[in-house]
Protein backbone atom coordinates (compact mmCIF):
# COMPACT_ATOMS: atom_id res chain seq x y z
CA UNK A 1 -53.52 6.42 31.41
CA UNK A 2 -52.22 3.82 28.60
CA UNK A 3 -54.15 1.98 26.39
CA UNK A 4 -53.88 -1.59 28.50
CA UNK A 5 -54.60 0.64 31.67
CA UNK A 6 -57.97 1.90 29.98
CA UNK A 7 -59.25 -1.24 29.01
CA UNK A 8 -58.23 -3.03 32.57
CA UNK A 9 -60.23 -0.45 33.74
CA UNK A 10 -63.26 -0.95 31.41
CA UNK A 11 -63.02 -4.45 31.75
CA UNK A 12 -63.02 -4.06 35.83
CA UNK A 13 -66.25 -1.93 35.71
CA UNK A 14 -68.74 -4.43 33.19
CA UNK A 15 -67.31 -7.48 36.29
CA UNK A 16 -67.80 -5.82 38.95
CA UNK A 17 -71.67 -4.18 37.87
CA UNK A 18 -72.53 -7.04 36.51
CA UNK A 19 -71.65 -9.77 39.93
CA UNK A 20 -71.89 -7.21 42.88
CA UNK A 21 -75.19 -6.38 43.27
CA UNK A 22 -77.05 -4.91 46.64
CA UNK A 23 -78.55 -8.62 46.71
CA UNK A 24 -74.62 -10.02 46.38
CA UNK A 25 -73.26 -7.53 49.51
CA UNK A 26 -75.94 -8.50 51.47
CA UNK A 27 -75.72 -12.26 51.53
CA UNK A 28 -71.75 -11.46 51.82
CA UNK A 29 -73.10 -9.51 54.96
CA UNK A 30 -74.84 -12.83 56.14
CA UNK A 31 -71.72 -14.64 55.88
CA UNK A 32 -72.22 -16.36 52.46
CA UNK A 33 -68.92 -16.42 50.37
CA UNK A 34 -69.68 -15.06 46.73
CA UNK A 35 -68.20 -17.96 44.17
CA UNK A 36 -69.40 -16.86 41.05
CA UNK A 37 -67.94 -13.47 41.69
CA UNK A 38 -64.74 -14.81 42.82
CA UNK A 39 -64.41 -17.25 40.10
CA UNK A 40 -65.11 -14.62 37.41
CA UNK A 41 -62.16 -12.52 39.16
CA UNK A 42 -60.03 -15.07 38.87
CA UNK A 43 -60.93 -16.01 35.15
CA UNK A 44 -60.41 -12.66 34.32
CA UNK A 45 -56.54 -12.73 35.57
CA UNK A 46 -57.48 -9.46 38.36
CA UNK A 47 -55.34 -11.61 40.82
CA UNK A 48 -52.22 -11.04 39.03
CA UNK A 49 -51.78 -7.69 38.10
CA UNK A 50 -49.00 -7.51 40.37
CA UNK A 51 -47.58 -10.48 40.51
CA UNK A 52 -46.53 -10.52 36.03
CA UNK A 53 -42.25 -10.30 37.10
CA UNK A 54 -42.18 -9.74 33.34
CA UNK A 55 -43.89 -6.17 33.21
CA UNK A 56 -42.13 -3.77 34.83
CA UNK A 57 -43.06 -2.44 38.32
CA UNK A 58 -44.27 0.72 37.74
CA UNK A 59 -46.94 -0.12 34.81
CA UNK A 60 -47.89 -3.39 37.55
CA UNK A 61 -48.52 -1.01 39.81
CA UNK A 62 -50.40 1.55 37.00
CA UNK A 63 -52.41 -1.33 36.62
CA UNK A 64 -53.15 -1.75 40.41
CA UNK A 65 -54.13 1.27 41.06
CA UNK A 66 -57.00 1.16 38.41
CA UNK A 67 -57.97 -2.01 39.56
CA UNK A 68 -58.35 -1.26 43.43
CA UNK A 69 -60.15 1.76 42.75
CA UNK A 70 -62.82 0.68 40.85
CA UNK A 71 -63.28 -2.35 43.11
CA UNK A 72 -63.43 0.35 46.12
CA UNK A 73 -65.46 1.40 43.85
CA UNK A 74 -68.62 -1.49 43.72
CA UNK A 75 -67.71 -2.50 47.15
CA UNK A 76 -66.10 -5.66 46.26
CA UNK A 77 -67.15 -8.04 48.67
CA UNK A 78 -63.63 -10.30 48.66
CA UNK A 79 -60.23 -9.46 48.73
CA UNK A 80 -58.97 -8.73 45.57
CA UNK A 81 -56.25 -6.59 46.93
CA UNK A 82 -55.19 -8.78 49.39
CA UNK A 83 -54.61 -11.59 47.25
CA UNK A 84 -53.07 -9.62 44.66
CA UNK A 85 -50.39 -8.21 47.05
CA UNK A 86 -49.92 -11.27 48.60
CA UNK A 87 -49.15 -13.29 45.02
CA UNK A 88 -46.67 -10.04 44.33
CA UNK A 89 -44.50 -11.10 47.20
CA UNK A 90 -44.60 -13.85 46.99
CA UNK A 91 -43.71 -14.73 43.25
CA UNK A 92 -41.11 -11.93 43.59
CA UNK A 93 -39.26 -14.72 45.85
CA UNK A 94 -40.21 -17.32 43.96
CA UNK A 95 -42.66 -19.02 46.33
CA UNK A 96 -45.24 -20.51 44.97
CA UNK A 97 -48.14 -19.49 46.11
CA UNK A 98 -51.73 -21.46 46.68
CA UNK A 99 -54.73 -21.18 44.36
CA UNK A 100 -57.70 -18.81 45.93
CA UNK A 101 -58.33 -16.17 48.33
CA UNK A 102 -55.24 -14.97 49.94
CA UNK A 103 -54.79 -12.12 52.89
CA UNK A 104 -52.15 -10.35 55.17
CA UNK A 105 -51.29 -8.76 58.58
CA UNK A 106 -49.28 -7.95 61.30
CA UNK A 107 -48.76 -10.82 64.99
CA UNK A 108 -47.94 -9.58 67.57
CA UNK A 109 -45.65 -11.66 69.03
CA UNK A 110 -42.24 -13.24 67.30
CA UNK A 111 -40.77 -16.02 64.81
CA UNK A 112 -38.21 -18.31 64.72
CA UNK A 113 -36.60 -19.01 61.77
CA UNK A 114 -35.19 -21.92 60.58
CA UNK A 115 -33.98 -22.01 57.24
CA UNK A 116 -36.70 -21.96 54.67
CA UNK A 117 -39.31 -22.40 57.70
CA UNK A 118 -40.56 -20.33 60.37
CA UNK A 119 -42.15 -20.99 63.45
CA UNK A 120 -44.75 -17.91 64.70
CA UNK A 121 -45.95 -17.23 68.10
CA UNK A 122 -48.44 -14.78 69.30
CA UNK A 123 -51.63 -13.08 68.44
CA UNK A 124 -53.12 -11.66 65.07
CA UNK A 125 -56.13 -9.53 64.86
CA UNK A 126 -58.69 -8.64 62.23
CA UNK A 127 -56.84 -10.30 59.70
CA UNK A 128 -59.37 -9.48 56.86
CA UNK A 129 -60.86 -12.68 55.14
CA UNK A 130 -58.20 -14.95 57.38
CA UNK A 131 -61.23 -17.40 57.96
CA UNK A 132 -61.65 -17.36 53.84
CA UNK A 133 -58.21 -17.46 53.07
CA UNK A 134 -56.35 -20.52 51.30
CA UNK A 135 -52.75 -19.00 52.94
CA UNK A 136 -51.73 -15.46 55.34
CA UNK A 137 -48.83 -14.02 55.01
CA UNK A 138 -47.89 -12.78 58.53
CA UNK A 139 -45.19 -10.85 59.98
CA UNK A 140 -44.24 -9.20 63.26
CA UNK A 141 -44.23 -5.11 63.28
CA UNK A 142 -40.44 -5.09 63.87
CA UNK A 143 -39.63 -8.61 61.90
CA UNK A 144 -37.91 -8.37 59.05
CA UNK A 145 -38.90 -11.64 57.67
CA UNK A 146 -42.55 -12.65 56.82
CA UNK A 147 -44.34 -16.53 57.49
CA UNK A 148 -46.82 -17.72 54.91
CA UNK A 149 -49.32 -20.03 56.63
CA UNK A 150 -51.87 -22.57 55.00
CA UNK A 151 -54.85 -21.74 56.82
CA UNK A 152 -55.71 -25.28 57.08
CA UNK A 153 -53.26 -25.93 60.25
CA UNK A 154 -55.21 -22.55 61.81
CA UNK A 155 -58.19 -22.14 64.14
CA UNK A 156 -59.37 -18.50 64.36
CA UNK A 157 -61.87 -16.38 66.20
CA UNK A 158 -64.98 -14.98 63.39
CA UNK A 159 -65.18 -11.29 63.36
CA UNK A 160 -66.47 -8.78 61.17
CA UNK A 161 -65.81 -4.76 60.85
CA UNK A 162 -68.74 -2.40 60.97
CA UNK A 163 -69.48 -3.37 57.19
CA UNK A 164 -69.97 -7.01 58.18
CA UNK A 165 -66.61 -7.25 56.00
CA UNK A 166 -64.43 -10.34 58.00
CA UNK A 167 -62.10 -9.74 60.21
CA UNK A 168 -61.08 -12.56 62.29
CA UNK A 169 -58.33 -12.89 65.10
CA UNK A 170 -55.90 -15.98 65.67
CA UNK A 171 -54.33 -17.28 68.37
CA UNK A 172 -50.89 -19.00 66.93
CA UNK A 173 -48.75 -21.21 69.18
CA UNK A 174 -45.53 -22.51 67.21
CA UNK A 175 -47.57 -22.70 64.22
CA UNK A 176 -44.94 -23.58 61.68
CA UNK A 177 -44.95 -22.17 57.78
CA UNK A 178 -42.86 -21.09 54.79
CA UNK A 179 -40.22 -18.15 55.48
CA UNK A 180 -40.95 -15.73 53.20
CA UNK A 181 -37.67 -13.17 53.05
CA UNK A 182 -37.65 -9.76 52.95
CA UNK A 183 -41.01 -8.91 53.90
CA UNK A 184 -41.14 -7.01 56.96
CA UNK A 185 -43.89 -6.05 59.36
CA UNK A 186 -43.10 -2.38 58.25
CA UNK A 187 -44.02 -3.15 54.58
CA UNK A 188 -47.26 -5.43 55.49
CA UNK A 189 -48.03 -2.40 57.30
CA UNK A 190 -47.97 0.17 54.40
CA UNK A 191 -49.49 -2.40 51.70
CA UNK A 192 -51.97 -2.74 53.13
CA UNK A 193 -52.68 1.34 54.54
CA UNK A 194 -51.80 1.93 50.52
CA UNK A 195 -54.53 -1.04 49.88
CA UNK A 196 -57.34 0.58 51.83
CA UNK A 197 -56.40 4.02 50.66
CA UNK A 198 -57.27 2.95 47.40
CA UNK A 199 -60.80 1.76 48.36
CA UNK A 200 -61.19 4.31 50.43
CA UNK A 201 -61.07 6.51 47.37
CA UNK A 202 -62.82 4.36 44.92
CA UNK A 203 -65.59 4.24 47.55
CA UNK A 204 -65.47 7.77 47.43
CA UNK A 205 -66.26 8.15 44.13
CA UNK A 206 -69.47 6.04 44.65
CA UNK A 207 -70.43 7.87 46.86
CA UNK A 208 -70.11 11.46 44.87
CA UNK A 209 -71.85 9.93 42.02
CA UNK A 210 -75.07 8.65 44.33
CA UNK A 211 -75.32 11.77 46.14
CA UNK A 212 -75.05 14.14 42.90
CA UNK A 213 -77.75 12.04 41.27
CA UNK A 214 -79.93 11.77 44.78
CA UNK A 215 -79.75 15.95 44.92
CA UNK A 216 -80.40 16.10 40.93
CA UNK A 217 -83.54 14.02 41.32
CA UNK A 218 -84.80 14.71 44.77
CA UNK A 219 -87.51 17.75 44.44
CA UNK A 220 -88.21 19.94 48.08
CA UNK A 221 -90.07 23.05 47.36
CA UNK A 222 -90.99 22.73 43.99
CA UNK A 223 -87.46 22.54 42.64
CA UNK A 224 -84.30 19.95 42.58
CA UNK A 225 -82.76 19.95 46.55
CA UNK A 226 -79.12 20.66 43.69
CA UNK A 227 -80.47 23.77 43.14
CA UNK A 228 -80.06 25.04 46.61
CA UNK A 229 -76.87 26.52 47.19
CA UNK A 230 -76.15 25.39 50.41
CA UNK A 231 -76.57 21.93 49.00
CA UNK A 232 -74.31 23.02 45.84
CA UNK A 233 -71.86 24.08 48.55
CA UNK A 234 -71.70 20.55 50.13
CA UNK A 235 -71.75 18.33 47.09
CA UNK A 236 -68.48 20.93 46.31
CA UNK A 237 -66.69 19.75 49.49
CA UNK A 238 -67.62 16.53 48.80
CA UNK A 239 -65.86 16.38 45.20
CA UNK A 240 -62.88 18.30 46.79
CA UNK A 241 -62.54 15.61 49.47
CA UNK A 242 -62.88 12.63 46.59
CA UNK A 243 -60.22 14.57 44.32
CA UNK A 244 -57.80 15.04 47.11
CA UNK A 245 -58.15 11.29 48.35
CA UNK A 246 -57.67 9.90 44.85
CA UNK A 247 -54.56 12.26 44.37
CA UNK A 248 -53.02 10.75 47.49
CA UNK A 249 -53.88 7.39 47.14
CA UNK A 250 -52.34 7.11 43.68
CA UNK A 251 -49.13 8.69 44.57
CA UNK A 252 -48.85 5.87 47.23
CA UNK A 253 -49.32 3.01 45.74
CA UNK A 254 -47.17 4.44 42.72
CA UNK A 255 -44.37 4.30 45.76
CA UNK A 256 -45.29 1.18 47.02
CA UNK A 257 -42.14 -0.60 45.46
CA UNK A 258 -39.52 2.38 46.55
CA UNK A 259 -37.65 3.32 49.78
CA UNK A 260 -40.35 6.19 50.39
CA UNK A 261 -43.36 3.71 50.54
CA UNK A 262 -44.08 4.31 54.25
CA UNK A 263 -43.52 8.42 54.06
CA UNK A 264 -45.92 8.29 51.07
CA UNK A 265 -48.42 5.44 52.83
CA UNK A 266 -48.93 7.65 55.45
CA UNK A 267 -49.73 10.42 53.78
CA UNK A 268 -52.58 8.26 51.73
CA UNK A 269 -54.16 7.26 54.75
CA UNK A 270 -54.17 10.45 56.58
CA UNK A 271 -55.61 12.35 53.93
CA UNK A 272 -58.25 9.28 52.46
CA UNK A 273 -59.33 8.91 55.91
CA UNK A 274 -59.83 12.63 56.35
CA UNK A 275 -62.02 12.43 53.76
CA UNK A 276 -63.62 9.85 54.26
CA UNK A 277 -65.14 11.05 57.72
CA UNK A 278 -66.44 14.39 55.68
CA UNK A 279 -67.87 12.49 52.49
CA UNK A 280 -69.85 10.50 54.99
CA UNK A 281 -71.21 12.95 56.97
CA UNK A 282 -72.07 15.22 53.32
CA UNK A 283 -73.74 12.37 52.07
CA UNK A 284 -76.05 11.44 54.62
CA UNK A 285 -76.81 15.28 55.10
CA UNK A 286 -77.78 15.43 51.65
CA UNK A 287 -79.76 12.20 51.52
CA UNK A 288 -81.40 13.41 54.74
CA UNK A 289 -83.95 10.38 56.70
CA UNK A 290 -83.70 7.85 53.73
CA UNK A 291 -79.59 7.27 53.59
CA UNK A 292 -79.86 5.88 57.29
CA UNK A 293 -82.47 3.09 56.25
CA UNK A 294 -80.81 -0.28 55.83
CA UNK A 295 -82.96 -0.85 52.33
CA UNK A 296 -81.16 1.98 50.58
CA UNK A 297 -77.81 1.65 49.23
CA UNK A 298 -76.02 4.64 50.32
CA UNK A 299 -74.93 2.29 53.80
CA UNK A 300 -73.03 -0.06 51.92
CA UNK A 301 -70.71 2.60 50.43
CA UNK A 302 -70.14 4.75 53.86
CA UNK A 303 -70.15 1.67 56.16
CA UNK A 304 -67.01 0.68 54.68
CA UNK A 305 -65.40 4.04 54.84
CA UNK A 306 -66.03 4.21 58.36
CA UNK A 307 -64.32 0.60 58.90
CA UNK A 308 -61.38 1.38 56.14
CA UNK A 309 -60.11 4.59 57.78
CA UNK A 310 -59.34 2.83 60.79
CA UNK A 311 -57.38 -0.18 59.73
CA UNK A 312 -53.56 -0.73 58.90
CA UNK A 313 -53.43 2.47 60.80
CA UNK A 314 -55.76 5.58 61.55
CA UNK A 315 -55.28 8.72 60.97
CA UNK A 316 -54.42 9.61 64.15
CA UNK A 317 -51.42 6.53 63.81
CA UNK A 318 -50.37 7.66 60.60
CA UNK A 319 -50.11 11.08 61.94
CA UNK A 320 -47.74 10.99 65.05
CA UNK A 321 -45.39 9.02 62.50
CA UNK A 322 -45.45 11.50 59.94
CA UNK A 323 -44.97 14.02 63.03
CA UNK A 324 -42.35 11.94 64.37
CA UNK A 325 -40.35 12.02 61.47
CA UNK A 326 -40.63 15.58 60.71
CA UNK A 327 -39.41 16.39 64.23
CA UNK A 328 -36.61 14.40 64.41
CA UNK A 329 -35.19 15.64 61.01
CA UNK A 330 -33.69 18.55 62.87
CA UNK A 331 -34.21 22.37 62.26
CA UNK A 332 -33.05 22.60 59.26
CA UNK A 333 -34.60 19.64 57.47
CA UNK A 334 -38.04 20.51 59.15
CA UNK A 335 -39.81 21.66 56.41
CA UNK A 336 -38.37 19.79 53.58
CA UNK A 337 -39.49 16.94 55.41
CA UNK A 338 -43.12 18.31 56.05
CA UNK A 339 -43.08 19.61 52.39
CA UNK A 340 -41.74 16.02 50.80
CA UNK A 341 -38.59 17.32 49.39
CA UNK A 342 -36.70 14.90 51.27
């Protein structure tokens, strides 16, 4: 980790403790948008870690990785990564791109295009934070091009994921916008399963830390539950599962700008969302009766890995693909395939 990457990440942590608070994810839960939060994002220049065409790609990307993580991390509440994505592509084009929230995802349905404007038909569904959103940046799953709409000329159904996160669905009928080249449904599609890998694994690490300190503090027969060894056993698994989902999710994104994104995408959110399943199920073991009440905090962390691991792709998806792929390599190219040598 450089220098610059070290003190992003320092500077991440002191934000995010300091605006996201239990209080702050539960009026975000009630529908109330978090300004001060977003505004101190946006002073402190988060937003365009990826989008600097001056820094090369790889240390952008360095950069984004330590950034997503630690805001999987405190459960950031708006969508950092999809705005930061979305302000990537787009200033890699040159397109200017609106002040405040922005998101991403996939219509099903097609485009037109004409020239620098396209015209999109059809349906898109939990597009997180659409209803928040200054501008989406849509695409069909075998388009090649991508539409940027203002969200102004939009009307869209409310919805919300099992975290109360948003996740709303619109209904588009010729709805015109800016063509934005090069950025395919396939891509959209492995931002953002790289995206919620990340968080996934930043969440993770939340997690591990709470339940650690719950089974450290926690006394049951005269002694700390940590010093069982069935529980030692489980908080074990638990680190294994946050190690491995970290691992993964880093190589991804670190291939996010390469011709191996969607192998290496896949991968992330196989393996994050494997673990993310387990780490849940650990953690409320360990907390026992008091991790299910709504007024302890633990919820807030696994909700969201429950509602992570199944968008931009489940495992189960991500899985027939990788399958897919491995079959259809042939024989001989089977396991270099499975084993990433290829």
């Amino acid at each position: 980790m450089t220098e610059t990457t070290t003190l992003l990440q320092d500077a991440a942590h002191r934000l995010f403790a300091e605006h996201v608070t239990p209080d702050v994810l539960k009026a975000a839960e009630q529908g109330i948008w978090p300004d001060r939060l977003w505004s101190a994002i946006d002073d402190a220049g988060f937003l365009d870690v990826l989008a600097d065409s001056e820094t090369p790609i790889e240390e952008r990307l360095a950069h984004a990785s330590v950034l997503l993580k630690v805001a999987g991390r405190h459960l950031v509440p708006v969508p950092v990564g999809e705005t930061a994505i979305v302000r990537m592509l787009l200033a890699e084009r040159e397109i200017d791109f609106p002040q405040g929230p922005l998101s991403f995802g996939l219509v099903r349905g097609h485009t037109h295009v004409h020239g620098d404007h396209s015209h999109v038909e059809g349906k898109a569904v939990r597009v997180p934070y659409a209803g928040h959103s200054k501008a989406l940046l849509l695409a069909t799953p075998d388009g090649t091009d991508g539409v940027l709409l203002a969200t102004r000329r939009l009307k869209w159904n409310d919805g919300k994921n099992i975290a109360a996160e948003p996740r709303d669905d619109l209904v588009l009928s010729d709805t015109a916008g800016t063509t934005v080249r090069g950025v395919s449904g396939e891509l959209l599609e492995a931002a953002g399963a790289v995206l919620r890998s990340m968080q996934i694994a930043g969440a993770l690490e939340r997690v591990l830390l709470q339940t650690v300190d719950y089974a450290r503090t926690r006394v049951q027969f005269g002694k700390p539950i940590a010093a069982f060894q069935a529980i030692q056993q489980q908080l074990a698994v638990l680190a294994g599962q946050t190690a491995a989902a970290s691992m993964a999710a880093e190589s991804a994104i670190a291939e996010l700008a390469s011709p191996s994104r969607r192998r290496a995408a896949a991968v992330a959110k196989v393996r994050c969302g494997e673990a993310a399943g387990i780490a849940a199920s650990i953690a409320h073991q360990v907390h026992g009766a008091i991790g299910i009440t709504y007024e302890h905090s633990l919820h807030f962390a696994t909700r969201r890995l429950w509602s992570w691991r199944a968008e931009f792709g489940s495992e189960a998806i991500w899985s027939e693909q990788i399958g897919r792929a491995a079959a259809g390599a042939g024989a001989d190219a089977y396991w270099p395939t499975i084993a990433g040598a290829t």
